[in-house]
PDB file of N, CA and C in Angstrom:
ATOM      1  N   UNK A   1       8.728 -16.214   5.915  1.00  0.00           N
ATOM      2  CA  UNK A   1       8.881 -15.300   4.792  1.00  0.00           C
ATOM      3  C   UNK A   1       8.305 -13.932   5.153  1.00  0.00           C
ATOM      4  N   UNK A   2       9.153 -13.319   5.016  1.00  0.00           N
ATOM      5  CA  UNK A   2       8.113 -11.573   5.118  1.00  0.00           C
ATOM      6  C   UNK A   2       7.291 -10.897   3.950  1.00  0.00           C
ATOM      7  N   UNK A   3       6.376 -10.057   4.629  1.00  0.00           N
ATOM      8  CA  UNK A   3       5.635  -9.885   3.310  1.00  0.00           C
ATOM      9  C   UNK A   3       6.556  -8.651   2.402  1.00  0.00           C
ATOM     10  N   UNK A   4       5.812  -8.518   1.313  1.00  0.00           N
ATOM     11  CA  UNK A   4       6.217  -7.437   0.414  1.00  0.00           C
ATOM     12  C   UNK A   4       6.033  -6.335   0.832  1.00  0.00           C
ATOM     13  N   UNK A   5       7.344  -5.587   1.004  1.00  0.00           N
ATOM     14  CA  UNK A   5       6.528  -3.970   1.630  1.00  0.00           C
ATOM     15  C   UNK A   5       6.800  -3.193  -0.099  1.00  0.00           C
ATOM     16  N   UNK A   6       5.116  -2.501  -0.232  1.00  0.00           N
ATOM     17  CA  UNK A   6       4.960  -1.720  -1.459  1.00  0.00           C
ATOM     18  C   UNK A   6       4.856  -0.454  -1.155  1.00  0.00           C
ATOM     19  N   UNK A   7       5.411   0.663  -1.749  1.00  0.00           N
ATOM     20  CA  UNK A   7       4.892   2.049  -1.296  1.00  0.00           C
ATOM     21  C   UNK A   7       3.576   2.372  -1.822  1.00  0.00           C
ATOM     22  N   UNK A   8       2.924   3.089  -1.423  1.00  0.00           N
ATOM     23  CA  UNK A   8       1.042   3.139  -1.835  1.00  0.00           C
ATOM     24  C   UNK A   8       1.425   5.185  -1.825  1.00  0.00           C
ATOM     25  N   UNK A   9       0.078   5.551  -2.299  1.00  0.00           N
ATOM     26  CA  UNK A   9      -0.307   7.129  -2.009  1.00  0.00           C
ATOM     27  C   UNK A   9      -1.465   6.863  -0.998  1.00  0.00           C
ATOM     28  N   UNK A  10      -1.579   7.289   0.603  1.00  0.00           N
ATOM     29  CA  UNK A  10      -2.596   6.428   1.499  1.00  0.00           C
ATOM     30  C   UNK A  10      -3.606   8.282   0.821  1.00  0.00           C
ATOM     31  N   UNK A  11      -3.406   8.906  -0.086  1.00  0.00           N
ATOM     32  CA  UNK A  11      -4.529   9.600  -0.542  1.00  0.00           C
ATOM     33  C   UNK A  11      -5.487   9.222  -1.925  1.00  0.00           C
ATOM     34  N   UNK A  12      -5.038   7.757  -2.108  1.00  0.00           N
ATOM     35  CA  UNK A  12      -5.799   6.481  -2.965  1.00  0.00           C
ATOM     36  C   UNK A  12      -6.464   5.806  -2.563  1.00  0.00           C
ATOM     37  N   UNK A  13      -7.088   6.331  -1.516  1.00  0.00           N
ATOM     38  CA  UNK A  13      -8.028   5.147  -0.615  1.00  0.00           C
ATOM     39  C   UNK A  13      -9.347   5.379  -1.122  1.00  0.00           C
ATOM     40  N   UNK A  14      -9.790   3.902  -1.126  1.00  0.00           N
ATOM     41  CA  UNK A  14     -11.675   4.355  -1.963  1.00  0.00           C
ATOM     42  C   UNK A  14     -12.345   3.653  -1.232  1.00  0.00           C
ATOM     43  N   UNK A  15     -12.301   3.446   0.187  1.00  0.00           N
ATOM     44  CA  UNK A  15     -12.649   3.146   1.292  1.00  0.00           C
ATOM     45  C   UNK A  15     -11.980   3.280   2.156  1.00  0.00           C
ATOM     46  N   UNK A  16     -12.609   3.092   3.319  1.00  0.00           N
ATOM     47  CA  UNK A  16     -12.475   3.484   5.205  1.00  0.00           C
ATOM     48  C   UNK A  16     -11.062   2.622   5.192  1.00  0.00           C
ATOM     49  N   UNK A  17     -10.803   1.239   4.816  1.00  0.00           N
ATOM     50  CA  UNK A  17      -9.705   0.379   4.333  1.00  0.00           C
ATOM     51  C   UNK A  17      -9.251  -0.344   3.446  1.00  0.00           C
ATOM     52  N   UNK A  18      -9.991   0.145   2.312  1.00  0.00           N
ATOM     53  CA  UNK A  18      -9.513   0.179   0.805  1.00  0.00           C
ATOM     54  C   UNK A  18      -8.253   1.101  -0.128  1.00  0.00           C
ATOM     55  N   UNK A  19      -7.262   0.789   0.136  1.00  0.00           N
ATOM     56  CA  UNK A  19      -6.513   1.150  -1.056  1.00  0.00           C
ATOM     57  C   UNK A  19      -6.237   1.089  -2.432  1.00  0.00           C
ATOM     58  N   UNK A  20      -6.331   1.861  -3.625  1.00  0.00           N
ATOM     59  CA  UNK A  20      -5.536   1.456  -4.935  1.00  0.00           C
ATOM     60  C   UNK A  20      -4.433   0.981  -4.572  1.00  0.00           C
ATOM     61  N   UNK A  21      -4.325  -0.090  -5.607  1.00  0.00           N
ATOM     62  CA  UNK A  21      -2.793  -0.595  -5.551  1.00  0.00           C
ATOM     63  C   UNK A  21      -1.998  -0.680  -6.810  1.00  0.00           C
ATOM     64  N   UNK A  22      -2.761  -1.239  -7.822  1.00  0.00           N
ATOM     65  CA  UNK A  22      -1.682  -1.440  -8.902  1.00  0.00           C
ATOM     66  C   UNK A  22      -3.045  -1.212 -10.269  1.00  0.00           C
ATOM     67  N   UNK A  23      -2.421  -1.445 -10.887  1.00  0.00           N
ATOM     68  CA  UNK A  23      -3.696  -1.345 -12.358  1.00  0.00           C
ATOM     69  C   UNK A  23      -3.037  -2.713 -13.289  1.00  0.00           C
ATOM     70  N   UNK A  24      -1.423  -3.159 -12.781  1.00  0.00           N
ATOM     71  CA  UNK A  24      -1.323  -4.258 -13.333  1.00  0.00           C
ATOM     72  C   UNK A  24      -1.107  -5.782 -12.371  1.00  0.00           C
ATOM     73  N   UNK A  25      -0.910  -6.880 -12.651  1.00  0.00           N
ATOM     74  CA  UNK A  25      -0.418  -8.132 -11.656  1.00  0.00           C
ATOM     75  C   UNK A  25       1.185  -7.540 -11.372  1.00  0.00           C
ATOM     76  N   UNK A  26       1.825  -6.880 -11.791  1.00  0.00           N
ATOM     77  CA  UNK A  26       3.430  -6.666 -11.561  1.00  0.00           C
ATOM     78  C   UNK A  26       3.473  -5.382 -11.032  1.00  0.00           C
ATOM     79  N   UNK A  27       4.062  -5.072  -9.466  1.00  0.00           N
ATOM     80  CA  UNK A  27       4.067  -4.166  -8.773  1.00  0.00           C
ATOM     81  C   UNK A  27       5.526  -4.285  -8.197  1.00  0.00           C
ATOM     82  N   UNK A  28       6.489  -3.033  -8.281  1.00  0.00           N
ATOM     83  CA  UNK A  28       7.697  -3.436  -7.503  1.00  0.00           C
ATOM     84  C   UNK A  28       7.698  -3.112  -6.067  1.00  0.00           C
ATOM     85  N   UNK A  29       8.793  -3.586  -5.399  1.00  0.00           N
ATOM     86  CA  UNK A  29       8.660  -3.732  -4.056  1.00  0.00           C
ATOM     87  C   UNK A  29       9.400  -2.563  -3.550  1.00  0.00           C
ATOM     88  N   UNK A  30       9.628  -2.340  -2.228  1.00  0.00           N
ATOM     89  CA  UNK A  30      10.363  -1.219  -1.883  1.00  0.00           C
ATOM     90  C   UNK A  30      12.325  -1.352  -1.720  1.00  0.00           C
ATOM     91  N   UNK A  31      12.323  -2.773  -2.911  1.00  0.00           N
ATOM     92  CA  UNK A  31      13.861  -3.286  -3.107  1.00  0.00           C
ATOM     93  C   UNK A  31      13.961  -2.813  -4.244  1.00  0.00           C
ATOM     94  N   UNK A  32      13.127  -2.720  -4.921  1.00  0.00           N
ATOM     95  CA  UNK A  32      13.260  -2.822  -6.544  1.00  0.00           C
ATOM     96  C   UNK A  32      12.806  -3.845  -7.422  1.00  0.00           C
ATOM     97  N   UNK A  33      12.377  -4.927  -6.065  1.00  0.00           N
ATOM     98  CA  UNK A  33      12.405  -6.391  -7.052  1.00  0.00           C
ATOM     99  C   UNK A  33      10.573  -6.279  -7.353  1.00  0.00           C
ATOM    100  N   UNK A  34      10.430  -6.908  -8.926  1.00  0.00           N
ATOM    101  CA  UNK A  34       8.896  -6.867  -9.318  1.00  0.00           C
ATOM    102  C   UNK A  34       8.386  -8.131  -8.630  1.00  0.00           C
ATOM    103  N   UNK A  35       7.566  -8.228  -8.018  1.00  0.00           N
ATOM    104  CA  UNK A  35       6.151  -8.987  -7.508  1.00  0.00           C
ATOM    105  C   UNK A  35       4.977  -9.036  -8.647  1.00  0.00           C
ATOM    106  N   UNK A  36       4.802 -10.204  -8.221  1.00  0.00           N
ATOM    107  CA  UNK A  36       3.616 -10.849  -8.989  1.00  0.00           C
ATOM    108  C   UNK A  36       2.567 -10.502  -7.716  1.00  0.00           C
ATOM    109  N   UNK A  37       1.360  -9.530  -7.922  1.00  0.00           N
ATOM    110  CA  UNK A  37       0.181  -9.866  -7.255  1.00  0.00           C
ATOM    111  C   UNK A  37      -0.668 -10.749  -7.431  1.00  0.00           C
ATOM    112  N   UNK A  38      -1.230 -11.547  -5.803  1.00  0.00           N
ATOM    113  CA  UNK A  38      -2.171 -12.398  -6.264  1.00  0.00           C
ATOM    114  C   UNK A  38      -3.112 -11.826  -5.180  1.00  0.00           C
ATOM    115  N   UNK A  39      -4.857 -12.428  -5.135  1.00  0.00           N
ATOM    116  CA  UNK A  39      -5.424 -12.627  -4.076  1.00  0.00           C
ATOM    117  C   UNK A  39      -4.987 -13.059  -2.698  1.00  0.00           C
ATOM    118  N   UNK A  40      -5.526 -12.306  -1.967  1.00  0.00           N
ATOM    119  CA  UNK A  40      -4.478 -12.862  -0.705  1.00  0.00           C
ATOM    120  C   UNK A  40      -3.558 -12.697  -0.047  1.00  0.00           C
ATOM    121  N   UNK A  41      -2.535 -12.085  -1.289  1.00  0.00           N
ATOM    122  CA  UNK A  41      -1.377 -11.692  -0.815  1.00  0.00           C
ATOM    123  C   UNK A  41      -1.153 -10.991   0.341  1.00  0.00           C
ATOM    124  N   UNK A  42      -0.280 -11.602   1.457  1.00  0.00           N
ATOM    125  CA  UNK A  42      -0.182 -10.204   3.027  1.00  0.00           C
ATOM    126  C   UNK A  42       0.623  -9.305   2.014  1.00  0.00           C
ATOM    127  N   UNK A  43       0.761  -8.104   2.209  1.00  0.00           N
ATOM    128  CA  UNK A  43       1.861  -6.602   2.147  1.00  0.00           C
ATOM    129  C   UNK A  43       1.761  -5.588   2.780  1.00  0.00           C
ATOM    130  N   UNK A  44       2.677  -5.361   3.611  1.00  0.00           N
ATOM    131  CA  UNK A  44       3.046  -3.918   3.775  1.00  0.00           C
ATOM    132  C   UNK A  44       3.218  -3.193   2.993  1.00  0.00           C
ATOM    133  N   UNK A  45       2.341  -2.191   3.261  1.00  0.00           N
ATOM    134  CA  UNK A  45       2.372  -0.289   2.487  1.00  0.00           C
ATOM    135  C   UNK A  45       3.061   0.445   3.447  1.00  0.00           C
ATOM    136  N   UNK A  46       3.663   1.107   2.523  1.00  0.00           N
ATOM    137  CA  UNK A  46       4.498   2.411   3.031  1.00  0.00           C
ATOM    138  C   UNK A  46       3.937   3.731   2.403  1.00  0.00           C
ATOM    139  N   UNK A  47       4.545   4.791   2.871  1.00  0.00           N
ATOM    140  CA  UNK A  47       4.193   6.184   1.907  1.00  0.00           C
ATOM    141  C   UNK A  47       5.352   6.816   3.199  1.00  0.00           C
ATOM    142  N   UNK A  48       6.485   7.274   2.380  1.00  0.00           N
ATOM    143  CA  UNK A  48       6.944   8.754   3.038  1.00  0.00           C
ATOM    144  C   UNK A  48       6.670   9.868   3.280  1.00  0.00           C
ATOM    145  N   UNK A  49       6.359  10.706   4.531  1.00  0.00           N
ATOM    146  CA  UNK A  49       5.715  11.752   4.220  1.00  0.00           C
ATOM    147  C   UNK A  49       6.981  12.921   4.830  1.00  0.00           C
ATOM    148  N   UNK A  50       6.941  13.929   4.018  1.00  0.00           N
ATOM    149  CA  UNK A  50       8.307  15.026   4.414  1.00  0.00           C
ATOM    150  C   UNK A  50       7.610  16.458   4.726  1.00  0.00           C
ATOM    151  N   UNK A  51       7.621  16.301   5.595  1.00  0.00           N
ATOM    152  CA  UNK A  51       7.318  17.734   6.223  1.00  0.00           C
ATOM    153  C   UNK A  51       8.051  19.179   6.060  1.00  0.00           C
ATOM    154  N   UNK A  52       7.571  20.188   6.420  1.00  0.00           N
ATOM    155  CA  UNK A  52       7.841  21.441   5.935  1.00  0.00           C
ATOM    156  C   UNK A  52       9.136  21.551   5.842  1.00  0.00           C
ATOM    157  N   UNK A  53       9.796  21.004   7.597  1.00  0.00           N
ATOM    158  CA  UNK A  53      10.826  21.263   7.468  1.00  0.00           C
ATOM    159  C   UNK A  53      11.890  20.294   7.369  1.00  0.00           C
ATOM    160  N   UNK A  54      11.803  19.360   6.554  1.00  0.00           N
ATOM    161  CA  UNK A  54      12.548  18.532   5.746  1.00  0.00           C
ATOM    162  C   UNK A  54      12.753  16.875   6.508  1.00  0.00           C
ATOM    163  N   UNK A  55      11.770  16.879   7.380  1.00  0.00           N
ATOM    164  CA  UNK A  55      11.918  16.047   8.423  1.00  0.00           C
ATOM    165  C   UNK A  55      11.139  14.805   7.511  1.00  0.00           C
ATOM    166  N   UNK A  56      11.575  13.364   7.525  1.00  0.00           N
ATOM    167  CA  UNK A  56      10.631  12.387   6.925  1.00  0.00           C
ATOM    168  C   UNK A  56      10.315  11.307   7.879  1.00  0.00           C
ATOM    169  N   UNK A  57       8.881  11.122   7.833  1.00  0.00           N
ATOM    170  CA  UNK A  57       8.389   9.979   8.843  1.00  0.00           C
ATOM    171  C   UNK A  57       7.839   8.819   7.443  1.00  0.00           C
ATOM    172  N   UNK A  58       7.273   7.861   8.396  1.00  0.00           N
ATOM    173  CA  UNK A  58       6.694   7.377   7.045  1.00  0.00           C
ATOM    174  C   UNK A  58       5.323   6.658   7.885  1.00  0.00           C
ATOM    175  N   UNK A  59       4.068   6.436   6.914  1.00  0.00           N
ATOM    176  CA  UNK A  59       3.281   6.052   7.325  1.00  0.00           C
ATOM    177  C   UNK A  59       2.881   4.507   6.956  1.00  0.00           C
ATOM    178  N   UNK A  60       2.628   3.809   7.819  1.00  0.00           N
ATOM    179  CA  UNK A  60       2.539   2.307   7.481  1.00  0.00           C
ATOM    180  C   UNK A  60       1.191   1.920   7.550  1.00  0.00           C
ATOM    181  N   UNK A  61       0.852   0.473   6.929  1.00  0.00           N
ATOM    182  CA  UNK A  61      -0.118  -0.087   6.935  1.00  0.00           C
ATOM    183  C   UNK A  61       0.274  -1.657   6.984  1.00  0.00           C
ATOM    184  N   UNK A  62      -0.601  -2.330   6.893  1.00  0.00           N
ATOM    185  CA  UNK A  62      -0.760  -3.958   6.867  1.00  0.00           C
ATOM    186  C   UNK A  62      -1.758  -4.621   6.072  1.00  0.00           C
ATOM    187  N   UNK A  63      -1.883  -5.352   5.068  1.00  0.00           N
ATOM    188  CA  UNK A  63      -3.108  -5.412   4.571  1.00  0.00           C
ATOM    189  C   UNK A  63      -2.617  -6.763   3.515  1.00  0.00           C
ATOM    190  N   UNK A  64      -3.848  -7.570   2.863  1.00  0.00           N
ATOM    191  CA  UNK A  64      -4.210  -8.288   2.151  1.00  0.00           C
ATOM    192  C   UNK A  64      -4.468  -7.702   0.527  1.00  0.00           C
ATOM    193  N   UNK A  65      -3.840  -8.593  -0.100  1.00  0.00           N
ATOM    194  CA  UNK A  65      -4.209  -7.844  -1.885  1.00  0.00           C
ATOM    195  C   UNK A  65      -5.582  -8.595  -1.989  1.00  0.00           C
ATOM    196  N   UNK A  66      -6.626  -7.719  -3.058  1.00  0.00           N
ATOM    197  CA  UNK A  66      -7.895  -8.206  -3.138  1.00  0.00           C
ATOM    198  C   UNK A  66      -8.063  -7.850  -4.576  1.00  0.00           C
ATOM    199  N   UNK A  67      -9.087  -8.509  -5.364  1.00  0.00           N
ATOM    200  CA  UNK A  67      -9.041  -8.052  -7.268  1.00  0.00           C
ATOM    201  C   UNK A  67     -10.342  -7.107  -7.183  1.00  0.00           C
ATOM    202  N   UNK A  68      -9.981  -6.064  -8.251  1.00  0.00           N
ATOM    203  CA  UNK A  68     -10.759  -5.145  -8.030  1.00  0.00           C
ATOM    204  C   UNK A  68     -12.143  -5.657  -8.492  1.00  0.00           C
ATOM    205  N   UNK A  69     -13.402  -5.260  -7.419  1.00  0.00           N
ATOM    206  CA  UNK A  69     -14.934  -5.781  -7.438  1.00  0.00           C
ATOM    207  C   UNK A  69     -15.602  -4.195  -8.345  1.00  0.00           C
ATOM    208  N   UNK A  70     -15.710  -4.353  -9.551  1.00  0.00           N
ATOM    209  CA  UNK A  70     -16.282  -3.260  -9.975  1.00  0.00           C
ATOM    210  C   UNK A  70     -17.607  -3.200 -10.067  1.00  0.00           C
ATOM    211  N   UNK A  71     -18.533  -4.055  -9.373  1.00  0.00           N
ATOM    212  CA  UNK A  71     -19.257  -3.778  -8.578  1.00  0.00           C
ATOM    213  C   UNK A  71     -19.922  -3.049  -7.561  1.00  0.00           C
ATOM    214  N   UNK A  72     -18.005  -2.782  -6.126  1.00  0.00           N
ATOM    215  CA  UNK A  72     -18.097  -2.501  -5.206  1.00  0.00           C
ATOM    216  C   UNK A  72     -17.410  -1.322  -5.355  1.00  0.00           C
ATOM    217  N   UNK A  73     -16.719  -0.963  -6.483  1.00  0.00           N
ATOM    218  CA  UNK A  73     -16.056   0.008  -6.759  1.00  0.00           C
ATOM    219  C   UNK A  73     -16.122   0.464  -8.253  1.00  0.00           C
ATOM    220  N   UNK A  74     -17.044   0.789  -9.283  1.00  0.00           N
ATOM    221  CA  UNK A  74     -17.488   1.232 -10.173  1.00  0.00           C
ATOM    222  C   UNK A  74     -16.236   2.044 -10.975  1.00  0.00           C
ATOM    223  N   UNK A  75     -16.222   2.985 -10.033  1.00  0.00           N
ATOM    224  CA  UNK A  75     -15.472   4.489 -10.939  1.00  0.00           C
ATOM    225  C   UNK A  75     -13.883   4.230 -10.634  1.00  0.00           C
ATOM    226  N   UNK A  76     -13.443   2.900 -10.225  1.00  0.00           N
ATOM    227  CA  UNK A  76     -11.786   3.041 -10.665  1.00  0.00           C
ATOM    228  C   UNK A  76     -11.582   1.747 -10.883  1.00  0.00           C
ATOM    229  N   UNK A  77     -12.179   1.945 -12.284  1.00  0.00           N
ATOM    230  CA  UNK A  77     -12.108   0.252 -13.354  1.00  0.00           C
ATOM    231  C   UNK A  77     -10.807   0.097 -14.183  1.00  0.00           C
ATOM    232  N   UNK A  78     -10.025   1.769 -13.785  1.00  0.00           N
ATOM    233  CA  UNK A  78      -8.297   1.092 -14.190  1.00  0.00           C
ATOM    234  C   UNK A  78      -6.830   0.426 -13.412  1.00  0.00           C
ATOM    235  N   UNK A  79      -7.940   0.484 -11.976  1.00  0.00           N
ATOM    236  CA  UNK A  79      -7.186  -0.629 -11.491  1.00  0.00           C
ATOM    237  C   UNK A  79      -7.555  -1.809 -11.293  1.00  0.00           C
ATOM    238  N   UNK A  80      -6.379  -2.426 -10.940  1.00  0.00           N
ATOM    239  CA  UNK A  80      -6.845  -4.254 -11.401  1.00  0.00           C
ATOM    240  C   UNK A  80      -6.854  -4.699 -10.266  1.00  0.00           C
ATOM    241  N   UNK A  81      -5.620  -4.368  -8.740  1.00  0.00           N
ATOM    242  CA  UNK A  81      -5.694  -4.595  -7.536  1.00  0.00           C
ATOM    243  C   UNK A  81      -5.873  -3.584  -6.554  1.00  0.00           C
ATOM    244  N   UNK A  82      -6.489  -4.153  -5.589  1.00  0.00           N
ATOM    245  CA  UNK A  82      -6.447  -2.887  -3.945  1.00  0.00           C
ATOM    246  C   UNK A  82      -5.950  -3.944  -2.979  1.00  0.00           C
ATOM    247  N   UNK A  83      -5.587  -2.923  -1.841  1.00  0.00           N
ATOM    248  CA  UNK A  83      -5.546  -3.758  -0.545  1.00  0.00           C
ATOM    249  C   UNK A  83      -6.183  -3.040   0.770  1.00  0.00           C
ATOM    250  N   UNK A  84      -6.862  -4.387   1.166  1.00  0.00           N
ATOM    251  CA  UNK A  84      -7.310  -4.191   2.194  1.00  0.00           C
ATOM    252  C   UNK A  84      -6.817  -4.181   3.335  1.00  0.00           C
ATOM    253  N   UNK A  85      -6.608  -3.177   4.033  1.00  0.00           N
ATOM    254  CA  UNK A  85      -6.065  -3.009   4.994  1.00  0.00           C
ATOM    255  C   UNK A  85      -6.562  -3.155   6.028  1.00  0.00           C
ATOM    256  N   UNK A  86      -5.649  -3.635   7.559  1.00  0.00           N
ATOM    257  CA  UNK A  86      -6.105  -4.560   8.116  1.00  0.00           C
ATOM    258  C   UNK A  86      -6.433  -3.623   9.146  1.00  0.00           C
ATOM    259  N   UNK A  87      -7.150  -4.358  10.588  1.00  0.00           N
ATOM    260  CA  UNK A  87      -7.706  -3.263  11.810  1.00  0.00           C
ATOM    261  C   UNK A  87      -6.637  -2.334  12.158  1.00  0.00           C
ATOM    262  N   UNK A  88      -5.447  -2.680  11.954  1.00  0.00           N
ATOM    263  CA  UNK A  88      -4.577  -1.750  12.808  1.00  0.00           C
ATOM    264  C   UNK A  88      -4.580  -0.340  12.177  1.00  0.00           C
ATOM    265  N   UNK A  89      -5.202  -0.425  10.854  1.00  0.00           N
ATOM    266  CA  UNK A  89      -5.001   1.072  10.154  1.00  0.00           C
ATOM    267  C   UNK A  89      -3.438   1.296   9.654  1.00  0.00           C
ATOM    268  N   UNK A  90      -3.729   2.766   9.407  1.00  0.00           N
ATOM    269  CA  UNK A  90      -2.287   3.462   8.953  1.00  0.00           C
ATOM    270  C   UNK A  90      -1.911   3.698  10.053  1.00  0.00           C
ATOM    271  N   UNK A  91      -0.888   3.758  10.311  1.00  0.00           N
ATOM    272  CA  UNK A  91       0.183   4.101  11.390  1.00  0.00           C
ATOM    273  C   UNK A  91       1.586   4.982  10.994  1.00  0.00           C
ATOM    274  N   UNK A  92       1.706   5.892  12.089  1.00  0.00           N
ATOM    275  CA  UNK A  92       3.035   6.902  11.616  1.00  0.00           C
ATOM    276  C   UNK A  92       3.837   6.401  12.447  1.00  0.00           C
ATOM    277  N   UNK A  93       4.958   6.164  12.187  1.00  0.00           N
ATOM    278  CA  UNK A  93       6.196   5.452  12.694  1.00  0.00           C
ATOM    279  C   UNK A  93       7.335   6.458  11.881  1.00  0.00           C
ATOM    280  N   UNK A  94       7.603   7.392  13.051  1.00  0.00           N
ATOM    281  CA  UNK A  94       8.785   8.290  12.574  1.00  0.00           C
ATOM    282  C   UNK A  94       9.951   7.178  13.323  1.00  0.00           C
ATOM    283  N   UNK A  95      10.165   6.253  13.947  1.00  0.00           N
ATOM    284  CA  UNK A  95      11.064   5.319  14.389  1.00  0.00           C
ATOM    285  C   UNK A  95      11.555   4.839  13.480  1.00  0.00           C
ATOM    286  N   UNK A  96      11.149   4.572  12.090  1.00  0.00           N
ATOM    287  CA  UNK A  96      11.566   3.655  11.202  1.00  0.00           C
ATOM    288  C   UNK A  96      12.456   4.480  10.102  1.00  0.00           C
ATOM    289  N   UNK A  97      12.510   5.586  10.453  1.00  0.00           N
ATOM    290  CA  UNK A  97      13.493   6.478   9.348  1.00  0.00           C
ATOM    291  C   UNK A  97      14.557   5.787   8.970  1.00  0.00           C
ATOM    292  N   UNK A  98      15.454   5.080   9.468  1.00  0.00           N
ATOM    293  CA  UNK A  98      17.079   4.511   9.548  1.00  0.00           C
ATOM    294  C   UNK A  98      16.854   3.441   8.625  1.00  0.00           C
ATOM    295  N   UNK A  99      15.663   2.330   9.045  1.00  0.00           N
ATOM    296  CA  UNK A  99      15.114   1.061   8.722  1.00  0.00           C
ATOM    297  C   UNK A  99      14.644   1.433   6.921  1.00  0.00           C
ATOM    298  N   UNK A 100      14.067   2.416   6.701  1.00  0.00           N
ATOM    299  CA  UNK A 100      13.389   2.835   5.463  1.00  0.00           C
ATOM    300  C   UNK A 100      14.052   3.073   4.672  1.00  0.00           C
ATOM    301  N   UNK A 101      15.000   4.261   4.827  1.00  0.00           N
ATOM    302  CA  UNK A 101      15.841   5.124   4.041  1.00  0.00           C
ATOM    303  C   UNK A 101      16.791   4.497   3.344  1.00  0.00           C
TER     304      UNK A 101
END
């Protein structure tokens, strides 16, 4: 099974590999189709990024869904999920334009 690829803003990060993800359990995918988040969950993040001159790459990630620890994260108690993203980091993959679009 492949995982869910979700588009993210990677300028929502509230850690080194913490992302916002959703504020509800129902997040759509980059088909259209809604997902149920759980703990655990693998997903791919996306974010398109378009440059000056109209050129689009996109930046990827890999990561695990986690429930938000407002504990560990205090000041964004209106979201409900993040993901943790995995060692490989974000990655720019202008290769995948054809694959994305």
């Amino acid at each position: 099974m492949n995982k869910v690829r979700i588009a993210v803003d990677f300028n929502e990060m509230v850690d080194v590999d913490v992302i916002m993800l959703s504020q509800t359990d129902i997040k759509s995918d980059s088909q259209g189709n809604m997902v149920i988040l759980y703990e655990g969950m693998p997903v791919s993040l996306y974010e398109e990024a378009v440059y000056e001159n109209g050129e689009v790459d996109y930046l990827l990630a890999e990561g695990i869904v986690i429930k938000h620890d407002l504990e560990a994260y205090p000041f964004f108690s209106h979201v409900k999920w993040f993901c943790r993203i995995d060692s490989n980091g974000i990655q720019n993959k202008p290769e995948l334009r054809s694959i994305l679009s």
